[in-house]
N, C-alpha and C. Protein backbone atom coordinates (compact mmCIF):
# COMPACT_ATOMS: atom_id res chain seq x y z
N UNK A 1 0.85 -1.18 0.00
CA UNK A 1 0.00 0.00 0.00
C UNK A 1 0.89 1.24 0.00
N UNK A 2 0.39 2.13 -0.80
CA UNK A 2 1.35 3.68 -0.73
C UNK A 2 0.92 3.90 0.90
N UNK A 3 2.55 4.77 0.96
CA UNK A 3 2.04 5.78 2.35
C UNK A 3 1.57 6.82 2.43
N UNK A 4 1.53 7.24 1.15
CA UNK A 4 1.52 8.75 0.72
C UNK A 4 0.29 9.17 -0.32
N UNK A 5 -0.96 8.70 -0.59
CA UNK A 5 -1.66 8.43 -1.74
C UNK A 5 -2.01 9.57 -2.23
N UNK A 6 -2.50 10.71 -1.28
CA UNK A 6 -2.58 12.07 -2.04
C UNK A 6 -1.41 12.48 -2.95
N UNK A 7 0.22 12.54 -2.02
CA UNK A 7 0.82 13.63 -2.88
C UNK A 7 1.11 12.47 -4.14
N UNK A 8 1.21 10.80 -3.86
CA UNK A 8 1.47 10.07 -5.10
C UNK A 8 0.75 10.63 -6.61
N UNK A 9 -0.83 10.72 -5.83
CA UNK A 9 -1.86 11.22 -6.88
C UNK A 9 -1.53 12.88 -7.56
N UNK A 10 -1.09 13.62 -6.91
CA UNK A 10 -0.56 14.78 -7.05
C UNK A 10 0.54 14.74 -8.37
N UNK A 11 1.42 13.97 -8.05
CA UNK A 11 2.55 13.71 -8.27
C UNK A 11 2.56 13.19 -9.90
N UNK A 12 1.59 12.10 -9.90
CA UNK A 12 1.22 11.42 -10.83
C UNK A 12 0.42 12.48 -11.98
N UNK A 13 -0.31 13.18 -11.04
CA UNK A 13 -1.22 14.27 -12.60
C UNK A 13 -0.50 15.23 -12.61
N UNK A 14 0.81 15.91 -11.87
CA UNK A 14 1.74 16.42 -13.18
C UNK A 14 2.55 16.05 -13.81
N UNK A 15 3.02 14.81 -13.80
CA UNK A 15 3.80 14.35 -14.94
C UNK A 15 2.93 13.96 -16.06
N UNK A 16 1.31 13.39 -15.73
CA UNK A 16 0.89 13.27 -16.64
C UNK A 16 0.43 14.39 -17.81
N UNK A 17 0.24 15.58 -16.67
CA UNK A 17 -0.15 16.98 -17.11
C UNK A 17 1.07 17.44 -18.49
N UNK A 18 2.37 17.10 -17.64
CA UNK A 18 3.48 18.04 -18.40
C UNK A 18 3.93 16.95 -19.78
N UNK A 19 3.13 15.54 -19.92
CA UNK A 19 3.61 15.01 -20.81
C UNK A 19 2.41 15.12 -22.14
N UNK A 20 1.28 15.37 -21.50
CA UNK A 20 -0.05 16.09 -22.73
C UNK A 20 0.36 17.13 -23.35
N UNK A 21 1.12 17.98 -22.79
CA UNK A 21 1.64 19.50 -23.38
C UNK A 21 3.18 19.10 -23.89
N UNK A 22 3.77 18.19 -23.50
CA UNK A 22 4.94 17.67 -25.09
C UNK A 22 4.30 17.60 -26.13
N UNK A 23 3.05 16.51 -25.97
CA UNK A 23 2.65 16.30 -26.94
C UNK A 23 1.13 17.20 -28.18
N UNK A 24 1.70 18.44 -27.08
CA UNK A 24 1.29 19.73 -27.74
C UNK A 24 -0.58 20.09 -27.40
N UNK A 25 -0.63 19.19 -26.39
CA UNK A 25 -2.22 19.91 -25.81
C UNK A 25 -1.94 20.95 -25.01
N UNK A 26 -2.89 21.81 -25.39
CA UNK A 26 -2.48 23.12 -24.61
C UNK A 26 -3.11 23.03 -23.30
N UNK A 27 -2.66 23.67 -22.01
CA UNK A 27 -2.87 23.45 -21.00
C UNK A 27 -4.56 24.04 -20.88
N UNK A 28 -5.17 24.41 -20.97
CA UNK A 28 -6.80 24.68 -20.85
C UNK A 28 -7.41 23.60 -21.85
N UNK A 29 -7.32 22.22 -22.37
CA UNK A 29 -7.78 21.16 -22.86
C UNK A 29 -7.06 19.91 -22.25
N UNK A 30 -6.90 20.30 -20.80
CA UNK A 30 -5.95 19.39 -19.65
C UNK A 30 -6.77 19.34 -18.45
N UNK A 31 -7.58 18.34 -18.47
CA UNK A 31 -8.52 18.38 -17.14
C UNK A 31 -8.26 17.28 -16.47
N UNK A 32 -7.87 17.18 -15.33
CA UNK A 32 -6.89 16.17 -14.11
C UNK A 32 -7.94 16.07 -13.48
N UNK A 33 -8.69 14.97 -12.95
CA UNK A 33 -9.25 14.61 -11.37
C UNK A 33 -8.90 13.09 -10.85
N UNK A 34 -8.08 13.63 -10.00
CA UNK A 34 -7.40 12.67 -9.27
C UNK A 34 -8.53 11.63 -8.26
N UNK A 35 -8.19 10.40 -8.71
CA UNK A 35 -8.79 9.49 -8.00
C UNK A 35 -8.44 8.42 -7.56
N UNK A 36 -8.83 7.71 -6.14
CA UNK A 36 -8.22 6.82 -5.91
C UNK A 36 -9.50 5.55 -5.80
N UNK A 37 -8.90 4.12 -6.41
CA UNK A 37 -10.10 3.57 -6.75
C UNK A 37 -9.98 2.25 -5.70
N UNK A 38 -10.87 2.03 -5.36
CA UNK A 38 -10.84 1.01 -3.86
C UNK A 38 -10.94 -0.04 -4.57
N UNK A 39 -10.69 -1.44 -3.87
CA UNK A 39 -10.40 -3.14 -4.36
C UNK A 39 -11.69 -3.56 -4.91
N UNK A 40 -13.00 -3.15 -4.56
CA UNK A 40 -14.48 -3.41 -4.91
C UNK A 40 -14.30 -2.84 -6.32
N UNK A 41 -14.12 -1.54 -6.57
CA UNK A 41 -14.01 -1.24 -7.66
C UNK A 41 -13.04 -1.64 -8.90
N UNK A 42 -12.23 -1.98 -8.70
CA UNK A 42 -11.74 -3.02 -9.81
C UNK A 42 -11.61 -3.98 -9.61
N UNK A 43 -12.23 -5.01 -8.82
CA UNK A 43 -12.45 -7.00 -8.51
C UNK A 43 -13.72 -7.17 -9.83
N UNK A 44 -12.14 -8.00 -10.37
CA UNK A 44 -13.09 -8.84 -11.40
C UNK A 44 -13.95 -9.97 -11.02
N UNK A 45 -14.89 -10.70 -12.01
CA UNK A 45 -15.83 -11.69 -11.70
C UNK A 45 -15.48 -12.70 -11.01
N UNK A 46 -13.31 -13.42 -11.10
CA UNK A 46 -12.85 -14.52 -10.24
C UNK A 46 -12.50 -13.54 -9.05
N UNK A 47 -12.42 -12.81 -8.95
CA UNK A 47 -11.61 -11.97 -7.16
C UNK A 47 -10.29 -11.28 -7.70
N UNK A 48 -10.12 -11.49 -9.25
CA UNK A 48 -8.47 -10.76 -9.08
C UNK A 48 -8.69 -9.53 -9.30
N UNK A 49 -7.71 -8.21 -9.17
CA UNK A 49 -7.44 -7.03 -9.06
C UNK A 49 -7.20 -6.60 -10.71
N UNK A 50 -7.67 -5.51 -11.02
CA UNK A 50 -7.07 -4.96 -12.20
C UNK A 50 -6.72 -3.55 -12.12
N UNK A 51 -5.80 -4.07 -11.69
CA UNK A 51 -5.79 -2.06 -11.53
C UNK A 51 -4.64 -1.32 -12.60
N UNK A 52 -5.42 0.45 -12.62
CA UNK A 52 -4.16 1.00 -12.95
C UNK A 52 -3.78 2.17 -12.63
N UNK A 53 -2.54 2.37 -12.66
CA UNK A 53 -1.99 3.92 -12.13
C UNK A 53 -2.63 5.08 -12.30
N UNK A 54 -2.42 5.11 -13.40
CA UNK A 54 -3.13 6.04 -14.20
C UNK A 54 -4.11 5.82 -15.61
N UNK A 55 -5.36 6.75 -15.49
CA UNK A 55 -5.79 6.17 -16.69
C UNK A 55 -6.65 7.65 -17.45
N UNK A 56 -6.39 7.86 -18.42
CA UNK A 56 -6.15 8.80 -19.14
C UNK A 56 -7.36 9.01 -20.24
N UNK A 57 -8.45 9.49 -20.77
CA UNK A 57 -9.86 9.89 -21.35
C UNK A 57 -9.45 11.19 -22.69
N UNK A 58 -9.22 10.36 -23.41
CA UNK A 58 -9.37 11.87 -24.47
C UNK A 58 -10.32 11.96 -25.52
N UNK A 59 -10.72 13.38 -25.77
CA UNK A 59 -11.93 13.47 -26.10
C UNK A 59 -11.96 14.31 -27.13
N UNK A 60 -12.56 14.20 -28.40
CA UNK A 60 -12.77 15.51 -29.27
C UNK A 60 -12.63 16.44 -29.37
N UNK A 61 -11.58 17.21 -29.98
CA UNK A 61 -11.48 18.78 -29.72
C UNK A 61 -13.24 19.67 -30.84
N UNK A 62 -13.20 18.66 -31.51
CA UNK A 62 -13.26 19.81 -33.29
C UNK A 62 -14.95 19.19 -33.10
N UNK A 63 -15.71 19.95 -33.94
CA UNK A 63 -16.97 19.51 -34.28
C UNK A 63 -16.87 18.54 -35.09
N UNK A 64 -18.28 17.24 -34.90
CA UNK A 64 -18.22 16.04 -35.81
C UNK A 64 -17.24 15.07 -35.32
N UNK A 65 -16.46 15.19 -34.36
CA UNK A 65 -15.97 13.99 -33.69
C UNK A 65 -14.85 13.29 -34.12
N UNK A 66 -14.15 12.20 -33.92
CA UNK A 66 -13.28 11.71 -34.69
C UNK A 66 -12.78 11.49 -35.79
N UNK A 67 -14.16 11.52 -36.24
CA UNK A 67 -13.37 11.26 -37.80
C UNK A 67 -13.38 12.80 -38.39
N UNK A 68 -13.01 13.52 -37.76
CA UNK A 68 -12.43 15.05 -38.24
C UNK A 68 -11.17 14.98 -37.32
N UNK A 69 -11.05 14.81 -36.05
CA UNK A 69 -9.21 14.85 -35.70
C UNK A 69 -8.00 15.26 -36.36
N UNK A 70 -8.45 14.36 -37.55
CA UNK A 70 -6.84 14.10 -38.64
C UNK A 70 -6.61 15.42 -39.16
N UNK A 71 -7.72 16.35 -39.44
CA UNK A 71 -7.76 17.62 -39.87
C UNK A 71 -7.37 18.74 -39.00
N UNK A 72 -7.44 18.63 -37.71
CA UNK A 72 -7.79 19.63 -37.08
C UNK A 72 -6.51 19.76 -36.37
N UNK A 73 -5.96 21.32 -36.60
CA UNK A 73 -4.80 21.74 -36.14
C UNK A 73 -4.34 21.61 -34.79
N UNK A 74 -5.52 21.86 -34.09
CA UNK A 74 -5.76 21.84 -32.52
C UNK A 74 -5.16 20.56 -31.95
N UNK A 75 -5.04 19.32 -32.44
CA UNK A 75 -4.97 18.36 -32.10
C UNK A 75 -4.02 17.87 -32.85
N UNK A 76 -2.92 18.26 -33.69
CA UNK A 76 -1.78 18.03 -34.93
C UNK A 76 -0.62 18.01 -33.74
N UNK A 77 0.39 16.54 -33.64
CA UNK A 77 1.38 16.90 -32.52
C UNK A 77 2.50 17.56 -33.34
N UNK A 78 3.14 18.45 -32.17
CA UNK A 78 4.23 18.95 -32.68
C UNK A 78 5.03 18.85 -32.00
N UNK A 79 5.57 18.18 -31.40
CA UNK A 79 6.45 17.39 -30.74
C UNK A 79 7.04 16.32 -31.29
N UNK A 80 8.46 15.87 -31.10
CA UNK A 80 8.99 15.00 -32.06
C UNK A 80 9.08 13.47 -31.31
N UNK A 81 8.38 13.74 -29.90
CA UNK A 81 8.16 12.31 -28.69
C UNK A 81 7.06 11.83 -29.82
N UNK A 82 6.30 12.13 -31.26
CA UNK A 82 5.72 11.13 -31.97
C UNK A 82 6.02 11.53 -32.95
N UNK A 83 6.58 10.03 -33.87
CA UNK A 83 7.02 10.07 -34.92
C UNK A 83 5.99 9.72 -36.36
């Protein structure tokens, strides 16, 4: 068990924070809520655990949804962490 689960959680959404903005999301399309998820909540149907550190939701910038993405500047990385 962490000893520390807040600042871990802390800790954890700014690296995740500062690695969305490598990959060129601008910080006001960066929404963090830190959560910590109890053993009920991820016990699968045999009793085992699935857990994960972090887990990450991205969502449409542009009108019409995904299949506009590829177009849309807003969402074009410019960062060379993707090739």
């Amino acid at each position: 068990m962490e000893r520390n689960g807040e600042r871990l959680k802390t800790e954890r959404a700014k690296i995740a924070s500062e690695y969305l903005k490598q990959l060129g999301i601008r910080n006001e399309h960066i929404i963090i809520d830190k959560k910590t998820f109890t053993d009920a909540m991820v016990r699968n149907s045999d009793g085992t655990l699935t857990l994960y550190q972090i887990d990450i939701e991205l969502t449409p910038l542009c009108r019409g949804g995904c299949q506009r993405l590829c177009d849309d500047p807003r969402v074009t990385p410019r960062s060379k962490a993707i090739l």
